[in-house]
Protein backbone atom coordinates (compact mmCIF):
# COMPACT_ATOMS: atom_id res chain seq x y z
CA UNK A 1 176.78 58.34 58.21
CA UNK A 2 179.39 60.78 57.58
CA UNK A 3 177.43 63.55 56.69
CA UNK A 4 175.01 63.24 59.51
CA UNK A 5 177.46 63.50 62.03
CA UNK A 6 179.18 66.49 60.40
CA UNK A 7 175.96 67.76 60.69
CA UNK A 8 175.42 67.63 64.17
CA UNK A 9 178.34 69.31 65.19
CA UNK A 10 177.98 72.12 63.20
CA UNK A 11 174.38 72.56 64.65
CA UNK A 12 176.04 71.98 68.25
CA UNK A 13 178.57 74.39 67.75
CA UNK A 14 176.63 77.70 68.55
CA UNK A 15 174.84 76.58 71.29
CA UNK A 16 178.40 75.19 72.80
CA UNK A 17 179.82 78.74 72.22
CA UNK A 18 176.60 80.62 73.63
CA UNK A 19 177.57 78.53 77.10
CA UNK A 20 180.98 78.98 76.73
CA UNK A 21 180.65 83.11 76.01
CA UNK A 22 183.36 85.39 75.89
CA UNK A 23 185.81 86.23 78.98
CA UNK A 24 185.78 89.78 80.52
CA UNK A 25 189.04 89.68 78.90
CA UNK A 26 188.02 89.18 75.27
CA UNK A 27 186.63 91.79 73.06
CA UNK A 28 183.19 92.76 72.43
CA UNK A 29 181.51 92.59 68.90
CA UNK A 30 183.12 96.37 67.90
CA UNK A 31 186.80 95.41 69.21
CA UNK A 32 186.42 97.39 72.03
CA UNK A 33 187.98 95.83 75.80
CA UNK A 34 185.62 95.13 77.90
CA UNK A 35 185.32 97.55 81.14
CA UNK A 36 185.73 96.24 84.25
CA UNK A 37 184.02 97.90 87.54
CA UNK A 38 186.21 98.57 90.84
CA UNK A 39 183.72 96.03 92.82
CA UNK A 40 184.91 93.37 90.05
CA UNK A 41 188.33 94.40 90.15
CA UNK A 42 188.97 93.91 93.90
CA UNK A 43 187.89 90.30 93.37
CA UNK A 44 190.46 89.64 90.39
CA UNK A 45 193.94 87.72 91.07
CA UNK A 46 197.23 89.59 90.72
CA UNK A 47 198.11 90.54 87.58
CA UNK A 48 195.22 90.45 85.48
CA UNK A 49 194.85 93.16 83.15
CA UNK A 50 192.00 95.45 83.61
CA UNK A 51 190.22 98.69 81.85
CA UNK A 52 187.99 100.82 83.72
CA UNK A 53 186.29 103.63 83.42
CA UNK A 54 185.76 106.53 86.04
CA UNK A 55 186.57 109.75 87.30
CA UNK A 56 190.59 110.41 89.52
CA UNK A 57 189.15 112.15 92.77
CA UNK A 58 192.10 112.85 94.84
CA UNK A 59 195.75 112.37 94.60
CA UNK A 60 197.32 110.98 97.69
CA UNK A 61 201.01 111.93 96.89
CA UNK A 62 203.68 109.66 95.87
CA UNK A 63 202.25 108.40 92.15
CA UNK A 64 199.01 107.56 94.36
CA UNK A 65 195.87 108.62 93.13
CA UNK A 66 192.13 107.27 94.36
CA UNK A 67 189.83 105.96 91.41
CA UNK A 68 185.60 106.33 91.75
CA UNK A 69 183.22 104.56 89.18
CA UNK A 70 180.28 104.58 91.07
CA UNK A 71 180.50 101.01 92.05
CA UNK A 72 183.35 102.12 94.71
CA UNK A 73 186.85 103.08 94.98
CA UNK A 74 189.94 101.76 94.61
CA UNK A 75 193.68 102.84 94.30
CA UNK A 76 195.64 103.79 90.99
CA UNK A 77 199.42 103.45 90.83
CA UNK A 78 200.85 106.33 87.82
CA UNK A 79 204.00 107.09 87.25
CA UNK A 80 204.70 109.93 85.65
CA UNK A 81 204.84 108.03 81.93
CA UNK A 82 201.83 106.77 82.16
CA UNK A 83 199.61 110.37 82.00
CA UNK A 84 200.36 110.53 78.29
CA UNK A 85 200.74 113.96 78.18
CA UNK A 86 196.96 114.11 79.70
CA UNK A 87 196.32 117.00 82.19
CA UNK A 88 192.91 115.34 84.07
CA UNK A 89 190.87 117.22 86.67
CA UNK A 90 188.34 115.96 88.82
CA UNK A 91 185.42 116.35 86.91
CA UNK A 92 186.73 114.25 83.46
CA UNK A 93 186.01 110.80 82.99
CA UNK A 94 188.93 108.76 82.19
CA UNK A 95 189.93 105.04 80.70
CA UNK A 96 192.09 103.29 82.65
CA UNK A 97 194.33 100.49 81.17
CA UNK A 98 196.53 98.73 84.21
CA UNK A 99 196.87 95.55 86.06
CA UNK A 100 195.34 94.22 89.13
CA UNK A 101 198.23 94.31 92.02
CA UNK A 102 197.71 92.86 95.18
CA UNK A 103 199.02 92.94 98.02
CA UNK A 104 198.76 91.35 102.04
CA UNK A 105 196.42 94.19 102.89
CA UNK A 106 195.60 96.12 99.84
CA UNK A 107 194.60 96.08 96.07
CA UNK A 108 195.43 98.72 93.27
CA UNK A 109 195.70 98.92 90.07
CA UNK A 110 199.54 99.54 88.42
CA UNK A 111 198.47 101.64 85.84
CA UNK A 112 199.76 101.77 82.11
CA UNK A 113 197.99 103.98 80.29
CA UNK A 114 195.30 106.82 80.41
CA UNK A 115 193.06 107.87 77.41
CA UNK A 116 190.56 111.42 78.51
């Protein structure tokens, strides 16, 4: 009886993990973060950390710079630290590794790191 039950659960256990599936959160199959898009960012709770990928299309002054990826726009907060050295124009494509902050009237991302 043993052995059929042992048996069962180990042909249960994919199909409870292909329900279950991975959170954005979680890496992908080649250990790469998963991307998240500004439209799925302005939904997310405060501090969740984020990657995206996009162009920086303006800079509004005051470590305040405006974000694109094509599903919208959205605000990036970088100090001066977090450039790494990186001089990006307007044109490059960028990651972006932050955290969701939100506030009474607003959401941004408080940004970390930036890879060209």
């Amino acid at each position: 009886m043993k052995k059929i039950s042992v048996l069962a659960l180990i042909a249960i256990m994919p199909i409870c993990g292909a329900f279950a599936g991975p959170g954005k959160n979680m890496n992908n199959m080649n250990n790469q973060p998963a991307v998240w898009t500004v439209t799925e960012v302005v939904s997310l709770p405060d501090d969740t950390p984020v990657v995206m990928r996009g162009r920086i299309t303006k800079n509004m002054g005051n470590n305040i710079f405006v974000f694109e990826d094509g599903s919208g726009t959205i605000m990036l907060e970088i100090d001066e630290a977090d450039w790494n050295g990186n001089t990006v124009r307007v044109d490059d494509i960028v990651t972006v590794y932050g955290s969701v902050d939100k506030g009474t009237n607003y959401t941004e991302v408080d940004v970390e790191s930036i890879v060209k």
